[in-house]
C-alpha atoms as a PDB file:
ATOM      1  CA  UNK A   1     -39.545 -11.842  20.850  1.00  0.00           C
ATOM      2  CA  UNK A   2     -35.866 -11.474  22.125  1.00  0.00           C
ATOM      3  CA  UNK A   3     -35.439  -8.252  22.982  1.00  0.00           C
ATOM      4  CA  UNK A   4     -31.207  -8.586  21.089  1.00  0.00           C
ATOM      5  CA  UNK A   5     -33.264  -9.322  17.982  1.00  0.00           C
ATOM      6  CA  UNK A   6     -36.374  -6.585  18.655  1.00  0.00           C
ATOM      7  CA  UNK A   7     -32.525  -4.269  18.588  1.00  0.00           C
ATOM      8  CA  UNK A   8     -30.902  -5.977  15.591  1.00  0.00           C
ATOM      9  CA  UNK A   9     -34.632  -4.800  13.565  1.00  0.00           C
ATOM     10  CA  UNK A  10     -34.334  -1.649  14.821  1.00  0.00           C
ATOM     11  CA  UNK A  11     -30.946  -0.922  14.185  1.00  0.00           C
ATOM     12  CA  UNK A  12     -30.354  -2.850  10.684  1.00  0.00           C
ATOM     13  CA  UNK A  13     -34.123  -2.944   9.399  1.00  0.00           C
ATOM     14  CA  UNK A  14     -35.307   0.151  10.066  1.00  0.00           C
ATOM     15  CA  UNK A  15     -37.086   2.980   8.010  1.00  0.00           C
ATOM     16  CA  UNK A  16     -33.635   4.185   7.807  1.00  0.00           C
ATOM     17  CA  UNK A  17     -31.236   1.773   6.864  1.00  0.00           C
ATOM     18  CA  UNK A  18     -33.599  -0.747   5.620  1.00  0.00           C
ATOM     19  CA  UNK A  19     -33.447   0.282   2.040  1.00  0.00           C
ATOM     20  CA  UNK A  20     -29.563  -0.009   1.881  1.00  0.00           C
ATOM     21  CA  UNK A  21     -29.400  -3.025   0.477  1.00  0.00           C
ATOM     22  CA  UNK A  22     -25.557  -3.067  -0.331  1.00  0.00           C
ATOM     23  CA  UNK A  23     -25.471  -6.440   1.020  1.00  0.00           C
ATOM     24  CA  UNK A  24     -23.176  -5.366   3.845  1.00  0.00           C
ATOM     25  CA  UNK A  25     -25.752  -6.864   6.341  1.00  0.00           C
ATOM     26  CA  UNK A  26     -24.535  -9.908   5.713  1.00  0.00           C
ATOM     27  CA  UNK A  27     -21.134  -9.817   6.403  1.00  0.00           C
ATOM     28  CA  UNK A  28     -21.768  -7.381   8.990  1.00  0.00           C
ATOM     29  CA  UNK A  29     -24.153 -10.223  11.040  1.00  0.00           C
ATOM     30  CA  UNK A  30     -21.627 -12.937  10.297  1.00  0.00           C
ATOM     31  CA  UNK A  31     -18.935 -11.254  11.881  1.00  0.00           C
ATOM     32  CA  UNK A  32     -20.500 -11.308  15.532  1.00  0.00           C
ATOM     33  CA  UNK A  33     -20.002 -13.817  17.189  1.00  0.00           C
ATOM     34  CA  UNK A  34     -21.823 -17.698  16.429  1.00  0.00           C
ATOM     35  CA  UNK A  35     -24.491 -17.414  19.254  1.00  0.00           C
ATOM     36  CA  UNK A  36     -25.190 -13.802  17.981  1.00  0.00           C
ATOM     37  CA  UNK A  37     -26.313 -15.131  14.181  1.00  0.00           C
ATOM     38  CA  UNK A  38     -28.089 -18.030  15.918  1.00  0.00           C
ATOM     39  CA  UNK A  39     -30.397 -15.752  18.150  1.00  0.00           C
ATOM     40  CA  UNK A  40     -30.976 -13.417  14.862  1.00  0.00           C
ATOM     41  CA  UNK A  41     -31.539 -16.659  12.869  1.00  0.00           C
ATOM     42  CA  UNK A  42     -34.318 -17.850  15.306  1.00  0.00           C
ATOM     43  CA  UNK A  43     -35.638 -14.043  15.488  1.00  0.00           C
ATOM     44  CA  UNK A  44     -36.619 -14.480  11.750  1.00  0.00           C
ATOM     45  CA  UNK A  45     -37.800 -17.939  12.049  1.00  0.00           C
ATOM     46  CA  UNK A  46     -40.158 -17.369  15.090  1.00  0.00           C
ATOM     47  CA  UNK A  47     -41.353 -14.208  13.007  1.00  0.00           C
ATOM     48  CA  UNK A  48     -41.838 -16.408   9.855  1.00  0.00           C
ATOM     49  CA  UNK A  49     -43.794 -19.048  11.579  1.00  0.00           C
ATOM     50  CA  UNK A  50     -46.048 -16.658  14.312  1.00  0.00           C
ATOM     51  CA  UNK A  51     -49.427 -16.086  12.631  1.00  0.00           C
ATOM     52  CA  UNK A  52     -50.222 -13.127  14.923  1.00  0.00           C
ATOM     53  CA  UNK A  53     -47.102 -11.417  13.996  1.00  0.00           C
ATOM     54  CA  UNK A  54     -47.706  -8.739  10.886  1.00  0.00           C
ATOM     55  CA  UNK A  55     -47.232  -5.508   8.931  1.00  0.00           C
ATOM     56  CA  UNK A  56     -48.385  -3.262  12.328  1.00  0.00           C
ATOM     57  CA  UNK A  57     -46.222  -5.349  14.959  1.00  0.00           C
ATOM     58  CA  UNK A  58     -43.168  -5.153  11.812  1.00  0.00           C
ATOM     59  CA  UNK A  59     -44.003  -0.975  11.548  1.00  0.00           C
ATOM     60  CA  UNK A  60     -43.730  -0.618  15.626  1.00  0.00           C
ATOM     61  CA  UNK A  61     -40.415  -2.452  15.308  1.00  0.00           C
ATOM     62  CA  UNK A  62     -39.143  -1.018  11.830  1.00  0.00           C
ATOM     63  CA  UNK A  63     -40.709   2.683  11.333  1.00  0.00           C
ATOM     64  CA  UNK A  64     -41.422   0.773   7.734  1.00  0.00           C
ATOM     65  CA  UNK A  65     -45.248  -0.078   6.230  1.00  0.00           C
ATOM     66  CA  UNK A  66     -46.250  -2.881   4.442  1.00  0.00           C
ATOM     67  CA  UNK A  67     -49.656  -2.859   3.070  1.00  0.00           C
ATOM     68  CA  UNK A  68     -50.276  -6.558   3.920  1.00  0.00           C
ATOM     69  CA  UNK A  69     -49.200  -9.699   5.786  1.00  0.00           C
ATOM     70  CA  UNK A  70     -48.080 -11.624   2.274  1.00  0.00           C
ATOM     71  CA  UNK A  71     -45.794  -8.897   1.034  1.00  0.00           C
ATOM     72  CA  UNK A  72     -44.273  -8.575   4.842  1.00  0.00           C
ATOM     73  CA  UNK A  73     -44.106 -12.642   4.905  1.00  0.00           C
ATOM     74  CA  UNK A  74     -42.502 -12.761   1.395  1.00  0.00           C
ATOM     75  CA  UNK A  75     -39.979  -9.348   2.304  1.00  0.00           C
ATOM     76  CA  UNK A  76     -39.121 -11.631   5.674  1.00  0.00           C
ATOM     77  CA  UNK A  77     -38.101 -14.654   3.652  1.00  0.00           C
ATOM     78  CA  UNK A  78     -36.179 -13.255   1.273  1.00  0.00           C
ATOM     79  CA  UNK A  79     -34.376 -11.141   4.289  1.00  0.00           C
ATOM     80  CA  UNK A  80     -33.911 -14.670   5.778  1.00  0.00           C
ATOM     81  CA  UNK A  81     -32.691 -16.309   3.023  1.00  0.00           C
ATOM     82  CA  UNK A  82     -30.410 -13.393   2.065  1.00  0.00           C
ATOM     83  CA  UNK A  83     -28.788 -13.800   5.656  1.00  0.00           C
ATOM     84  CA  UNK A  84     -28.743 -17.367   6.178  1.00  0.00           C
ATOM     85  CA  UNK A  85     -29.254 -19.293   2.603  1.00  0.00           C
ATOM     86  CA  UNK A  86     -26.899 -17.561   0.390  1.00  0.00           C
ATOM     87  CA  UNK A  87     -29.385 -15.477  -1.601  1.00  0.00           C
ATOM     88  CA  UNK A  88     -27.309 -13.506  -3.080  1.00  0.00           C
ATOM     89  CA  UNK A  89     -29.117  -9.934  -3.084  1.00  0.00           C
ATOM     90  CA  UNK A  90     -30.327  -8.065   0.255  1.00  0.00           C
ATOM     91  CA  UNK A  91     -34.023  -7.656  -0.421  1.00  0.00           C
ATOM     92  CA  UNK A  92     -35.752  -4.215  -0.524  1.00  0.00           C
ATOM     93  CA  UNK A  93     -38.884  -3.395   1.583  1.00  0.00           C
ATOM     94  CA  UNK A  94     -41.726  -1.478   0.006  1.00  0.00           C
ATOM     95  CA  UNK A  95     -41.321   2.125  -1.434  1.00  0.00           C
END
């Protein structure tokens, strides 16, 4: 995993600003520059499509639990397609 995307889950993901879901994220990722987005869009697709990758590997990254690898996958795709496909609401990870 890049280590610029390892930063922009840590920073924008994590246990603390993970569950504000204001959907500045968004506009705050688009506004860096096109390479930026692309290395964050690849991030989340290598994540989506790694089978090894899961809830523990997401919590050492994150600070945030998920009980199970369908709820992380699911939480991941909607994050994706929030960022990249025009979903229109920033999704929320587990309480």
């Amino acid at each position: 995993m890049d280590p610029l995307f390892k930063n922009f889950l840590k920073v924008n993901l994590d246990l603390e600003r993970g569950y504000v879901t204001d959907n500045g994220l968004e506009r705050t990722l688009h506004s860096f520059s096109d390479s930026y987005v692309e290395l964050v869009r690849t991030g989340f697709e290598q994540m989506l499509s790694d089978e090894s990758f899961g809830p523990d590997e997401y919590e050492r990254l994150t600070d945030i639990e998920f009980l199970d690898r369908e709820t992380l996958r699911s939480y991941l795709q909607a994050m994706y397609d929030h960022l990249f496909n025009d979903a229109p609401e920033q999704p929320m990870p587990p309480g």
